[in-house]
C-alpha atoms as a PDB file:
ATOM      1  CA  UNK A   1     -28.026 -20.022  23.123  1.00  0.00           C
ATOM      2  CA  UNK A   2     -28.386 -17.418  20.668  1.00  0.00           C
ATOM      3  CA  UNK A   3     -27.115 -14.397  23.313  1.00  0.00           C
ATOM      4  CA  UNK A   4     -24.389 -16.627  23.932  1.00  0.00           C
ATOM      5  CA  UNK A   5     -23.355 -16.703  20.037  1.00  0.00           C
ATOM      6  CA  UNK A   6     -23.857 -13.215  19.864  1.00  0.00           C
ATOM      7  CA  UNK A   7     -21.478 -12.343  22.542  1.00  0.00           C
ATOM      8  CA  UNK A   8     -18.980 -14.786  21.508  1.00  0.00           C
ATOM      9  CA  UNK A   9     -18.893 -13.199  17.972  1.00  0.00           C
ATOM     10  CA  UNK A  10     -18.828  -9.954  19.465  1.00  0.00           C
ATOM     11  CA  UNK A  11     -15.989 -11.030  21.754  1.00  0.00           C
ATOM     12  CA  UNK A  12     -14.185 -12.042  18.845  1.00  0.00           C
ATOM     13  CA  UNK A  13     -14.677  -9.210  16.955  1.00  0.00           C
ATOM     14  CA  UNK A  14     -13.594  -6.672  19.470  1.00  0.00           C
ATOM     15  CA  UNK A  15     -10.531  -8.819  19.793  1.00  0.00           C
ATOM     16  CA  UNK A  16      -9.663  -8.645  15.976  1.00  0.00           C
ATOM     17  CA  UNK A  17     -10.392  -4.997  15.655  1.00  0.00           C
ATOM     18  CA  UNK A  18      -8.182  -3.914  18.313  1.00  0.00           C
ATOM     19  CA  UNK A  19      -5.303  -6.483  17.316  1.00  0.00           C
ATOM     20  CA  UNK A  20      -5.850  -4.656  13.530  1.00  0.00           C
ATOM     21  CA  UNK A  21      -5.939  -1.514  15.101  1.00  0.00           C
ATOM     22  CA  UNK A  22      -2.841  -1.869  17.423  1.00  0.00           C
ATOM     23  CA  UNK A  23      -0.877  -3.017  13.987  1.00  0.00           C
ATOM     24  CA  UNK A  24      -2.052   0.015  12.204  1.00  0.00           C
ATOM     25  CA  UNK A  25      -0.392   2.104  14.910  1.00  0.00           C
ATOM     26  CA  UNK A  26       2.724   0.592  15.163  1.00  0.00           C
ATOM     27  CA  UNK A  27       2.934   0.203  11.797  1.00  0.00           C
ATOM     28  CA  UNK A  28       2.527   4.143  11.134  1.00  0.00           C
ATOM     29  CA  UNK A  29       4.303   5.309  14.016  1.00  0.00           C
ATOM     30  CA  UNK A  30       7.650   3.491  13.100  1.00  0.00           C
ATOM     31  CA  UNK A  31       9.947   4.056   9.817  1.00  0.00           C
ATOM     32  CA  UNK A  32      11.343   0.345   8.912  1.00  0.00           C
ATOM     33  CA  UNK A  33      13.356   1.352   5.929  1.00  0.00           C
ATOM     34  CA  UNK A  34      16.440  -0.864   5.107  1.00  0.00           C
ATOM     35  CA  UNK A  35      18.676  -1.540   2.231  1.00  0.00           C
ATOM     36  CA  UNK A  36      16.178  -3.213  -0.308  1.00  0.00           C
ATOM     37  CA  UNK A  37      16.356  -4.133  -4.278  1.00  0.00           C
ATOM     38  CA  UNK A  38      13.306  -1.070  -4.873  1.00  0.00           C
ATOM     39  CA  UNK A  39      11.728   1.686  -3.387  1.00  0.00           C
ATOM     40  CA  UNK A  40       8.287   1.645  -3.850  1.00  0.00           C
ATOM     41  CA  UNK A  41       5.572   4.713  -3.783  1.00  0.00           C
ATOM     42  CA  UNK A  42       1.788   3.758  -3.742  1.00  0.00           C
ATOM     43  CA  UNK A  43      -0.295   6.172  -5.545  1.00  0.00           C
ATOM     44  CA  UNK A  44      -2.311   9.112  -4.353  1.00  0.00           C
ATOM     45  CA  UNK A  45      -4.521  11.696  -5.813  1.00  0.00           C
ATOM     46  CA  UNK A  46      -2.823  13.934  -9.385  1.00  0.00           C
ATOM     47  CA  UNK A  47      -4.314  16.802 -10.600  1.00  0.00           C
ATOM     48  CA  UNK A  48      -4.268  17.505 -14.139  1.00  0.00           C
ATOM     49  CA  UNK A  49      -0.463  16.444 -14.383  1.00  0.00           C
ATOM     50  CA  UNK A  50       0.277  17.449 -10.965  1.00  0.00           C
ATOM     51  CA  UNK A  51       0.951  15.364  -7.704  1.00  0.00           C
ATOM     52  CA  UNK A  52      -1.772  16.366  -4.898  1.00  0.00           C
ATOM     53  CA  UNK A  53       0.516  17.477  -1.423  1.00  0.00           C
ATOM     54  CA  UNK A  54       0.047  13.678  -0.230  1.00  0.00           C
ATOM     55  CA  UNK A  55       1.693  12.329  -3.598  1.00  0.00           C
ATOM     56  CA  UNK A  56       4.281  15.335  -3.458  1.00  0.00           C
ATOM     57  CA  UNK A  57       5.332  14.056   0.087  1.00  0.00           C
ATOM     58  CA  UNK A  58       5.034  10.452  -0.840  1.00  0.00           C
ATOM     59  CA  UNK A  59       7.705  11.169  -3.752  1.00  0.00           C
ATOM     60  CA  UNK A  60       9.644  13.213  -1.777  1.00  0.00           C
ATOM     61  CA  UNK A  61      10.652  11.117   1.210  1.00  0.00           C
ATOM     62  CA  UNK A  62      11.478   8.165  -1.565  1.00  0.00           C
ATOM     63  CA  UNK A  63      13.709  10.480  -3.159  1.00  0.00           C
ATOM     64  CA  UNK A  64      15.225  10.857   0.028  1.00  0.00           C
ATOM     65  CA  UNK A  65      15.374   7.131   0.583  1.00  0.00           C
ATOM     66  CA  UNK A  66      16.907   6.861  -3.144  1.00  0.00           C
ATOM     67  CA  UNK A  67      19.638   9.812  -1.944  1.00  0.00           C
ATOM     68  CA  UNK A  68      20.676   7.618   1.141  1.00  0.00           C
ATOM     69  CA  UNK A  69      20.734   4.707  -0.714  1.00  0.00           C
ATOM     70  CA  UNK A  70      18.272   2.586   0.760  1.00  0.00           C
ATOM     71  CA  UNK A  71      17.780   1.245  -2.942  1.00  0.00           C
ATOM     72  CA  UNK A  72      18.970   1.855  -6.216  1.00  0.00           C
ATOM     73  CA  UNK A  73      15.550   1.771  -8.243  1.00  0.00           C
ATOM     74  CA  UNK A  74      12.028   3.780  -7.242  1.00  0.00           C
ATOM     75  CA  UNK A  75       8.789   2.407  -8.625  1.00  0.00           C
ATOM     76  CA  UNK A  76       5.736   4.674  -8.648  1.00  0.00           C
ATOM     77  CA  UNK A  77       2.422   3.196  -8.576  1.00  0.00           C
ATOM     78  CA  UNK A  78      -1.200   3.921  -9.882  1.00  0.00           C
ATOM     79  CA  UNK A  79      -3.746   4.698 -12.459  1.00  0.00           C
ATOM     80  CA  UNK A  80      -5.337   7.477 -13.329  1.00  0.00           C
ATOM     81  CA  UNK A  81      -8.908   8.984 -13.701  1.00  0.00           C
ATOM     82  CA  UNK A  82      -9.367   8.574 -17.610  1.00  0.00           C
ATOM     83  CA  UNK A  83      -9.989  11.188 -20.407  1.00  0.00           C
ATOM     84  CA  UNK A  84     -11.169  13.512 -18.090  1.00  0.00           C
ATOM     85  CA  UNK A  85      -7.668  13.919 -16.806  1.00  0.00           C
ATOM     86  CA  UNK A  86      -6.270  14.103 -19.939  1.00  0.00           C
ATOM     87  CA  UNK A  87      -5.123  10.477 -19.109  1.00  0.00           C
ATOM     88  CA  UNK A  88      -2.657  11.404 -16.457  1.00  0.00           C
ATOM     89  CA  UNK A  89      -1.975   8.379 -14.055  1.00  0.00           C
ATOM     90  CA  UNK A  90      -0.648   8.476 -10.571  1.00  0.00           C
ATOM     91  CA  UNK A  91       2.841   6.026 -11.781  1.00  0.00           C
ATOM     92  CA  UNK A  92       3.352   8.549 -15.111  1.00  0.00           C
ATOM     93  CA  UNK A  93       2.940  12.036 -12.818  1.00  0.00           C
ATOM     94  CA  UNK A  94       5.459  10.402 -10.115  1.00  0.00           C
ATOM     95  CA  UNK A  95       8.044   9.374 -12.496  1.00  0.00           C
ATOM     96  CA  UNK A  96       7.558  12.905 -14.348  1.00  0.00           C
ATOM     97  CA  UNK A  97       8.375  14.533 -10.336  1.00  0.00           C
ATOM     98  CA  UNK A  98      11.415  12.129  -9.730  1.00  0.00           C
ATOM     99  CA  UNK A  99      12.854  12.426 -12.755  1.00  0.00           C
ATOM    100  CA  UNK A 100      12.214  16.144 -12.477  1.00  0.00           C
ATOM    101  CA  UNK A 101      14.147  16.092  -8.904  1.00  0.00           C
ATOM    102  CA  UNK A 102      17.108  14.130  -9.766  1.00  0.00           C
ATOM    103  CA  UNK A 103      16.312  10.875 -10.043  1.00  0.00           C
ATOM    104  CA  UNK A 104      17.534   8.999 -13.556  1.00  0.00           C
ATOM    105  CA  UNK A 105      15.377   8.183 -15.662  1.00  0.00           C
ATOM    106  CA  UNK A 106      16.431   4.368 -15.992  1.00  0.00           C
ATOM    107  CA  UNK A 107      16.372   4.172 -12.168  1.00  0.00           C
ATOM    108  CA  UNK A 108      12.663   4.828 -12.114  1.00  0.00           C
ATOM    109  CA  UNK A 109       9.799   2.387 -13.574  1.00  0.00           C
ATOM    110  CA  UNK A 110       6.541   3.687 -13.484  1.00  0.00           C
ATOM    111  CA  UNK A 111       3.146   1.563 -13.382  1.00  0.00           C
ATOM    112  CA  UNK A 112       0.012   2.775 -14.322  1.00  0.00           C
ATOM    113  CA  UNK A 113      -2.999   0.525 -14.378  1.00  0.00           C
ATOM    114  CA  UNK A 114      -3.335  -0.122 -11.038  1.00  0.00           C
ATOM    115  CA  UNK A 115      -6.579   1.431  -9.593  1.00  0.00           C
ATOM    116  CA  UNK A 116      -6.644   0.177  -6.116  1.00  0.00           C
ATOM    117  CA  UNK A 117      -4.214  -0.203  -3.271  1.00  0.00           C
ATOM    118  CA  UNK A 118      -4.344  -4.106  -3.820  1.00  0.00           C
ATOM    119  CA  UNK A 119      -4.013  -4.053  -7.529  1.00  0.00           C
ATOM    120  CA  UNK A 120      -0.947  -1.804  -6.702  1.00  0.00           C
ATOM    121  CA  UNK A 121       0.416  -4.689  -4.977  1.00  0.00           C
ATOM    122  CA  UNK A 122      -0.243  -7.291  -7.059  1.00  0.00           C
ATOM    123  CA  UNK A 123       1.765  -5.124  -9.925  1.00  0.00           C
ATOM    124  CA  UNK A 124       4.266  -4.471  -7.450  1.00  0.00           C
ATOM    125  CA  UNK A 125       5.097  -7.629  -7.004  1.00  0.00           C
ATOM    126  CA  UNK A 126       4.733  -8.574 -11.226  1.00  0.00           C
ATOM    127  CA  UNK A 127       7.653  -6.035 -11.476  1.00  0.00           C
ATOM    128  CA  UNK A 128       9.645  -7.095  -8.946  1.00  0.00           C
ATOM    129  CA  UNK A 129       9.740 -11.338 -10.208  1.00  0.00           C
ATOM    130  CA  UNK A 130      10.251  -9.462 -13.550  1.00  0.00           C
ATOM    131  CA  UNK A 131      13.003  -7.577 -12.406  1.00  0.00           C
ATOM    132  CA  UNK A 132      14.322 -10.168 -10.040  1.00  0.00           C
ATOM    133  CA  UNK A 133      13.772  -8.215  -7.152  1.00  0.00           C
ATOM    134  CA  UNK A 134      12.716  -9.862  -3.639  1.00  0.00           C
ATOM    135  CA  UNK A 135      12.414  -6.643  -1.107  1.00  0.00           C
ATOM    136  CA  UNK A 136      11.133  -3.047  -1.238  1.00  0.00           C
ATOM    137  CA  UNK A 137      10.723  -0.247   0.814  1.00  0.00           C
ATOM    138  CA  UNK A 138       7.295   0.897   0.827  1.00  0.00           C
ATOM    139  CA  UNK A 139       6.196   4.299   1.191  1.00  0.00           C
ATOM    140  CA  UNK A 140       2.569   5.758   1.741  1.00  0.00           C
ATOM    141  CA  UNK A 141       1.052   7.374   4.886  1.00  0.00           C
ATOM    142  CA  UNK A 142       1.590   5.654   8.265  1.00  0.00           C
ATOM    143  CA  UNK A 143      -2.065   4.385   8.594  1.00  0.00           C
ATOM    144  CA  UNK A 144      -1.626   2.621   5.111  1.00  0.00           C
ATOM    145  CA  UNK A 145       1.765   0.996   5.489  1.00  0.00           C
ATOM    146  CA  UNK A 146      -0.007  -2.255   7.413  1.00  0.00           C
ATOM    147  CA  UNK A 147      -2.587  -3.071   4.778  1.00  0.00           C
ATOM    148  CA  UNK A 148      -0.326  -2.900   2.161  1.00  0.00           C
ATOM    149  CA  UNK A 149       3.185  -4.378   4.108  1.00  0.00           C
ATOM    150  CA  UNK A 150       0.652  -7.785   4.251  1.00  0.00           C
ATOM    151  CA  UNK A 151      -0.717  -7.313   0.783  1.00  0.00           C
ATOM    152  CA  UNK A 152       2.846  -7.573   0.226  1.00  0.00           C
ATOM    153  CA  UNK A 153       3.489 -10.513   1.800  1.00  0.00           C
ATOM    154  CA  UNK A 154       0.762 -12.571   0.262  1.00  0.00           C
ATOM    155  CA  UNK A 155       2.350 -11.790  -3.059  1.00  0.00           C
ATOM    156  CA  UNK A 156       5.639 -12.937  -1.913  1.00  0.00           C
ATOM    157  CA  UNK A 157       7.612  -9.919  -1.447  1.00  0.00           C
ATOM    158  CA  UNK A 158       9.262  -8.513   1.639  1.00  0.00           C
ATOM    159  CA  UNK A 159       8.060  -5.020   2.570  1.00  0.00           C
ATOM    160  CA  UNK A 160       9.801  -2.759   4.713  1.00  0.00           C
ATOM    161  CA  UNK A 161       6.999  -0.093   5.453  1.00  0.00           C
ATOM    162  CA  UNK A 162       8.539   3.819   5.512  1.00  0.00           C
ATOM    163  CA  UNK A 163       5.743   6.216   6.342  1.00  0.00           C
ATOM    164  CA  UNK A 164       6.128   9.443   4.801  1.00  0.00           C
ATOM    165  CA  UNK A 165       6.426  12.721   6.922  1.00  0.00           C
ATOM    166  CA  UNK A 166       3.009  13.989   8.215  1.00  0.00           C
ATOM    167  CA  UNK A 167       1.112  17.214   6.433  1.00  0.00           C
ATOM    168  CA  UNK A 168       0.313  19.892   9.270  1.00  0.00           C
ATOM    169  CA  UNK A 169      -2.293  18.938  11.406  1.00  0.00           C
ATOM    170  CA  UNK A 170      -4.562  15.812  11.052  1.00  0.00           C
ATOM    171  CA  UNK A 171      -7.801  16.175  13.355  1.00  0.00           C
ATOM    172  CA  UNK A 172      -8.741  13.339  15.881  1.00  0.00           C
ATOM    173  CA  UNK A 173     -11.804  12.807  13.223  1.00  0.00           C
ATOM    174  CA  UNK A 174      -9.288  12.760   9.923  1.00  0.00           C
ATOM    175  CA  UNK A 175      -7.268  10.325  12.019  1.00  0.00           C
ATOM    176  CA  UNK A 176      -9.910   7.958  13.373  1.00  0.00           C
ATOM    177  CA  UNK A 177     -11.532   8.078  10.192  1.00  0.00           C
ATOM    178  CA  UNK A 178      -8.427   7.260   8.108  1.00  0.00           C
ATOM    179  CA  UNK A 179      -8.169   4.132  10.391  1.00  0.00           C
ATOM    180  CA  UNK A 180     -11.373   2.867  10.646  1.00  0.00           C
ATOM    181  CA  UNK A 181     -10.918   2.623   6.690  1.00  0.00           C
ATOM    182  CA  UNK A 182      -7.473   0.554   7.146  1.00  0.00           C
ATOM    183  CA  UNK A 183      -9.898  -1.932   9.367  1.00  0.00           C
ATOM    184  CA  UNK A 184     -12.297  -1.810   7.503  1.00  0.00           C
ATOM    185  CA  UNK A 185     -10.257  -2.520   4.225  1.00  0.00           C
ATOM    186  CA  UNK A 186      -8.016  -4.845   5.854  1.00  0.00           C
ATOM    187  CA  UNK A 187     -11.037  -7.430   7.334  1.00  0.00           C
ATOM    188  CA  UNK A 188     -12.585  -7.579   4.124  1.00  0.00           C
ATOM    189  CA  UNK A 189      -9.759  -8.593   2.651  1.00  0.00           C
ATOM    190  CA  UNK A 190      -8.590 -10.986   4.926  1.00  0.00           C
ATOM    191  CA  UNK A 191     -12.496 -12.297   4.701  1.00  0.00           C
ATOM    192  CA  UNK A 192     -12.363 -12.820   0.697  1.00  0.00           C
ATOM    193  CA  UNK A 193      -9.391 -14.931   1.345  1.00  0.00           C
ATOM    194  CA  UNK A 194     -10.511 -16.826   3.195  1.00  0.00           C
ATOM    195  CA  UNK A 195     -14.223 -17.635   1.505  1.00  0.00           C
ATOM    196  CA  UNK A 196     -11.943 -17.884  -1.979  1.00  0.00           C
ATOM    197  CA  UNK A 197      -9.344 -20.855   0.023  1.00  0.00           C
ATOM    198  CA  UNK A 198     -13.096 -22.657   1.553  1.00  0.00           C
ATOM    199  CA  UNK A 199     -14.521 -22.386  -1.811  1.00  0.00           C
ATOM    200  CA  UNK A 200     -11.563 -24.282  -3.566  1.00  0.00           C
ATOM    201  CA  UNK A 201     -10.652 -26.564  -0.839  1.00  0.00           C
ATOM    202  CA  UNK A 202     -14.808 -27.187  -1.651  1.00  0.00           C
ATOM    203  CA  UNK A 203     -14.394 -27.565  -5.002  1.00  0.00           C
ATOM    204  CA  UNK A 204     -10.828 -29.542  -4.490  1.00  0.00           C
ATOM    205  CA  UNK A 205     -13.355 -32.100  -2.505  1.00  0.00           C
ATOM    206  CA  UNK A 206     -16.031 -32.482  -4.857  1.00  0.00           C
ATOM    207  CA  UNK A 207     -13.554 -33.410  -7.557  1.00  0.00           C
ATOM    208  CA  UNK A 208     -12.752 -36.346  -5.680  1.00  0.00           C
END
């Protein structure tokens, strides 16, 4: 009985990880872009003021986007590392680059609390019902763009995922190991939504 459970659970988690993992690829491997109300750039790594080469590509493929008019606003996301960065933030460094690269400065609004890809989201989509805005084009790295298209989603907001253009060469290793984290990242959160929707239909019973 036990073996049996065991290989039933392990049945069903092969099956989930390669269904995740076949998303992840098709996901990265196609550019979705359409018209939208917002561009939108997750965060990436600054330094000291600076966008890192990921952030610099990030930002430069929206401004692309913004140039063929896929939408008329670009929203840069993230925090940053504190006082030992002089308080630079991800948002604050991208809007400095657009703005720096053509982009006006009322066409750009820049968040920067966010300190996690889903906190990114969920600020995302606060600026977008405050700016009555129902669809963005998202833009990170291919392996990213299906975690975040569905964190998206479960905040309401239609995501068009546009994977910015790859940095030289990416080892097998760097590759595998960027989407085992996706997995990874993506089944615990799909886990802690569903323990939070058992515990309150729990509590919803108990109260009856």
């Amino acid at each position: 009985m036990v073996k049996r459970t065991l290989g039933v659970l392990l049945l069903v988690a092969l099956v989930w990880f390669g269904w995740v993992y076949h998303e992840i690829q098709t996901v990265a491997r196609n550019n979705q872009a359409q018209p939208a109300d917002a561009i939108a750039v997750f965060g990436a790594a600054e330094y000291a003021g600076h966008p890192s080469p990921v952030l610099h590509a990030r930002l430069d493929h929206a401004v692309t986007l913004y140039h063929e008019q896929f939408a008329p606003v670009i929203i840069t996301l993230g925090g940053g590392a504190g006082a030992e960065d002089g308080n630079n933030t991800e948002g604050a460094v991208g809007r400095d680059y657009l703005l720096a690269n053509g982009v006006p400065y009322d066409r750009i609004i820049a968040e920067t609390e966010s300190i996690d890809t889903e906190q990114q989201a969920q600020r995302l989509a606060a600026i977008a019902a405050e700016n009555h805005m129902h669809s963005v084009v998202v833009v990170s790295d291919g392996t990213h763009l299906f975690r975040i298209r569905e964190l998206c989603r479960a905040q309401g907001l239609v995501a068009y995922p546009s994977p910015r253009p790859a940095l030289g060469h990416i080892s097998t290793m760097d590759m595998d190991e960027r989407i085992a984290h996706e997995m990874l990242s993506y089944t615990a959160w799909k886990l802690h939504l569903h323990v939070s929707w058992l515990h309150e239909w729990l509590e919803g019973k108990a109260d009856l």
